[in-house]
Structure formats: structure tokens, C-alpha cells
Protein backbone atom coordinates (compact mmCIF):
# COMPACT_ATOMS: atom_id res chain seq x y z
CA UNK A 1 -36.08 -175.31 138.71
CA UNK A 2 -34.14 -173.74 142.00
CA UNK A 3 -31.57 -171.65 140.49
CA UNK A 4 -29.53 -172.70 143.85
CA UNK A 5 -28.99 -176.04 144.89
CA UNK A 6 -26.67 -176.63 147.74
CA UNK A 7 -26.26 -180.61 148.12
CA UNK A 8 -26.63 -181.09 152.18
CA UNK A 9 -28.04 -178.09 153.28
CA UNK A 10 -31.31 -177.09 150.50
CA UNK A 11 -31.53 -173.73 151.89
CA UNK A 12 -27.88 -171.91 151.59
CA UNK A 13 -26.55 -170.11 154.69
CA UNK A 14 -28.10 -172.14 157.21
CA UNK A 15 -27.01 -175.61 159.18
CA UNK A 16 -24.08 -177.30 159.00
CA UNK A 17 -22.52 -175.61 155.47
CA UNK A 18 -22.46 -172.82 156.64
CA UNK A 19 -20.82 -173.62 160.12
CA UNK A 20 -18.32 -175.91 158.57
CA UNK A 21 -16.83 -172.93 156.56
CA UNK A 22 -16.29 -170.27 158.94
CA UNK A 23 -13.11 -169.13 159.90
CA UNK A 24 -12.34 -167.63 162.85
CA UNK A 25 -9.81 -165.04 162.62
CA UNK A 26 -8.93 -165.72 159.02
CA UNK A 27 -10.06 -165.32 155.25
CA UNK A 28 -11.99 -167.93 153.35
CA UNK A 29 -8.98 -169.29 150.88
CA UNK A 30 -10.94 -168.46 147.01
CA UNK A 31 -9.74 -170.27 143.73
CA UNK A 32 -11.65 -169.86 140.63
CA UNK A 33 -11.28 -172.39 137.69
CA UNK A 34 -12.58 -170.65 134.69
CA UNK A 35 -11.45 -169.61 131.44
CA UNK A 36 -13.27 -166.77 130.82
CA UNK A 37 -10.93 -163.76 131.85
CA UNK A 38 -13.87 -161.15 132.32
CA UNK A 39 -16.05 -163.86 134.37
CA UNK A 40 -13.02 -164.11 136.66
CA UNK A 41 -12.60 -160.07 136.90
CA UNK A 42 -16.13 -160.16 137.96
CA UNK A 43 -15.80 -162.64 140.21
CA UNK A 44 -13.20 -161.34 142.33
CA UNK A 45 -14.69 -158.18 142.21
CA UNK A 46 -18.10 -159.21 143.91
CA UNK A 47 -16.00 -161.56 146.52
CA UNK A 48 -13.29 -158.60 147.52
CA UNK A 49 -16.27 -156.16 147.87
CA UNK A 50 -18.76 -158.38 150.04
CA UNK A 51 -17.08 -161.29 151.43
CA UNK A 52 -13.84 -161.59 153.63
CA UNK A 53 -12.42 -163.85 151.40
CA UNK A 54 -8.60 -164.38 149.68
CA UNK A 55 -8.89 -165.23 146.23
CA UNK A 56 -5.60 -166.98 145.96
CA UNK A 57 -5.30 -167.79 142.51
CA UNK A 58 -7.71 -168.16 139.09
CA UNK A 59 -6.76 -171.20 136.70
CA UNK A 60 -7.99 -171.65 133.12
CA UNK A 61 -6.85 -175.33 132.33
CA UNK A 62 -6.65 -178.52 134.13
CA UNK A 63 -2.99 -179.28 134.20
CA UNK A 64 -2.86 -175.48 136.28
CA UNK A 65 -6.16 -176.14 138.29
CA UNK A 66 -4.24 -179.32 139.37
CA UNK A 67 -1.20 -177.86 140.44
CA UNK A 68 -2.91 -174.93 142.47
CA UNK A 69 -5.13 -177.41 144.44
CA UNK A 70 -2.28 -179.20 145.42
CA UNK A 71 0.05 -176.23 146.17
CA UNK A 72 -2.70 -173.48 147.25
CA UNK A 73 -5.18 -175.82 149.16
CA UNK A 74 -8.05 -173.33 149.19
CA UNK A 75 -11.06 -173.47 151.53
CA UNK A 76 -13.14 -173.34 148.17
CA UNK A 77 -13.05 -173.66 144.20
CA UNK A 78 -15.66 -171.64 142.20
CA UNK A 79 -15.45 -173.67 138.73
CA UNK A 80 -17.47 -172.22 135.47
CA UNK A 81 -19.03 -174.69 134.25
CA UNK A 82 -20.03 -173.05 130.93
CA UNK A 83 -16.42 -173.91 130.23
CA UNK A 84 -15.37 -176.68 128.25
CA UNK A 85 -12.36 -177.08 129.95
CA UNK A 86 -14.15 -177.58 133.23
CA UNK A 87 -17.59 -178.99 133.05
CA UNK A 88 -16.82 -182.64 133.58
CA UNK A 89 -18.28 -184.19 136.83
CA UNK A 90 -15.99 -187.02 136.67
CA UNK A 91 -13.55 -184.65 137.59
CA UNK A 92 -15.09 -183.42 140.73
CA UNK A 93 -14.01 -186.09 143.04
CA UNK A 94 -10.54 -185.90 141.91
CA UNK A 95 -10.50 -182.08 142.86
CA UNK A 96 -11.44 -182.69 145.80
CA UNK A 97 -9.15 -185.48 146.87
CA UNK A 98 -6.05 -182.35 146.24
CA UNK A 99 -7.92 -180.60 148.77
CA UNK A 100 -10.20 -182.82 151.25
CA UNK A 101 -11.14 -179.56 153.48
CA UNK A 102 -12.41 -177.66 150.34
CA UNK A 103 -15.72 -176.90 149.05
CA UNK A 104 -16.97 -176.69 145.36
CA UNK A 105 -19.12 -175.05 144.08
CA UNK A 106 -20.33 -174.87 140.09
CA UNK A 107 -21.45 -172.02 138.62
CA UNK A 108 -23.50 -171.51 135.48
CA UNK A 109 -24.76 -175.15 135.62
CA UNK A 110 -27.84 -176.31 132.76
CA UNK A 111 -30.53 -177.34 134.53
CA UNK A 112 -30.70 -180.42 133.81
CA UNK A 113 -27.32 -181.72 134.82
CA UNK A 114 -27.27 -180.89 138.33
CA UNK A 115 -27.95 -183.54 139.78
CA UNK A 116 -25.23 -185.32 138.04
CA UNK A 117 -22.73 -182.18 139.34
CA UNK A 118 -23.84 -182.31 142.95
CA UNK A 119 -23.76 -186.27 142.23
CA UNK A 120 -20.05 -185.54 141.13
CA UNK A 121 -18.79 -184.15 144.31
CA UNK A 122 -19.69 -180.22 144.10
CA UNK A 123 -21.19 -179.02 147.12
CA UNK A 124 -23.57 -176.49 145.48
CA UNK A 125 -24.55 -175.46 141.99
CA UNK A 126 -25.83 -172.20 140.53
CA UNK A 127 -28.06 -172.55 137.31
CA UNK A 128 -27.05 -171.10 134.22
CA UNK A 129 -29.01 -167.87 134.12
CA UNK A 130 -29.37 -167.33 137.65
CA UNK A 131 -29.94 -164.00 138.65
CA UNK A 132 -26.80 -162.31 140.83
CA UNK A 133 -28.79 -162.32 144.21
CA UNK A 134 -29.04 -166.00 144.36
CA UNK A 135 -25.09 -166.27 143.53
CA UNK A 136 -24.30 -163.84 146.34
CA UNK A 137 -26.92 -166.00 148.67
CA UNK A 138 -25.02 -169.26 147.54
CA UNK A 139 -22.02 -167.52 148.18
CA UNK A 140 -22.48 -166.21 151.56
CA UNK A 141 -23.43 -169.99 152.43
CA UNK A 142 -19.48 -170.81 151.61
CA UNK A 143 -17.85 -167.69 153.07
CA UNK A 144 -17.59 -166.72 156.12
């Protein structure tokens, strides 16, 4: 299986996606929903040190993820789904109703439910087990 999966655009950074998420002049707007305090270290490590972006807040329940979509309205939400709190694609439309301009995009995702995330409303998906090229590759797709 692809460990990459971007749902309109199958080969990340190129076409539309990646157009539609530029911006000119200004920092891609970065919240990540997980729960795991060192996976969100690392994460805003790798996007400070390769990608213009702002992370503008991390949030490790759904009440909080809630309230920073409405108040933050970031260009895109990097959600764990490894995380129990998070990995429920019923909630993916309803995250991005807070924030129609955003982007999702789930990270550590088995296999076999992808199709059911990108189904869900996430824009991409990283497998679980991915190697870290293919997340910066998905992530450069998202960032300008």
C-alpha cells in the first residue's frame, strides 16, 4: 500500500493541492491535534526547520481541538490518528465545517482505513509506519 495518499491530487506537491495552499506573503497557519506530547515536539520541530509555516497551537482533546478551529482558523490540522482521542472519521467533516479554508491531513493512519479517512473529509493520509521522507513529501504538498 502507498504510504501517501493525498485524496484529489495522487501524487503530493503537484496540481491543484498544492496551488490552493500557497500563500503569498504569509505563513501556512499549522494546528496539530494529537495527544502525544513528544509526537507534537517532533512535529513542530520538522515544520519550523523546513517549511514556512506558523504552528499556531497543538490540542490533545476534542472539546480544545474545537475551540482552536473556531478561534485559530488554521490553513491546516495535522491530526494523529494513532490517538484515541482523534481517530474518528465521523469527525472529519465537522472539523472542517470550523474551518472551511483548511486542509487535513491524518497522520499515522492503518492501512486499511484510509479510504474511510480520506472518505471522512481528510485531504491526505500518511500510513502508520511511513518512513519520514514521504511525511515531509506529503507535507510540502500542504505548505507553501
Amino acid at each position: 500500500a502507498p504510504s501517501l495518499l493525498p485524496r484529489a491530487n495522487p501524487v503530493a506537491g503537484q496540481g491543484a493541492d498544492r496551488l490552493c495552499c500557497e500563500k503569498i506573503g504569509t505563513m501556512t497557519r499549522v494546528l496539530i491535534a494529537a495527544t502525544d506530547a513528544a509526537l507534537c515536539s517532533a512535529l513542530k520541530l520538522v515544520l519550523h526547520q523546513r517549511f514556512p509555516v506558523a504552528v499556531v497551537g497543538q490540542r490533545g482533546d476534542q472539546p480544545g481541538l474545537r475551540l482552536a478551529l473556531a478561534e485559530l482558523q488554521p490553513d491546516l490540522l495535522l491530526i494523529d490518528w494513532a490517538s484515541a482521542e482523534f481517530c474518528h472519521s465521523e469527525q472529519l467533516a465537522a472539523y472542517g465545517g470550523m474551518a472551511p479554508h483548511m486542509h487535513i491531513v491524518a497522520l499515522s493512519v492503518p492501512s486499511e482505513e484510509i479510504a474511510d479517512v480520506l472518505a471522512g473529509g481528510a485531504h491526505a493520509c500518511l500510513a502508520r509506519g511511513a518512513a519520514p521522507h514521504a511525511l515531509f513529501s506529503l507535507l510540502h504538498s500542504y505548505v507553501a
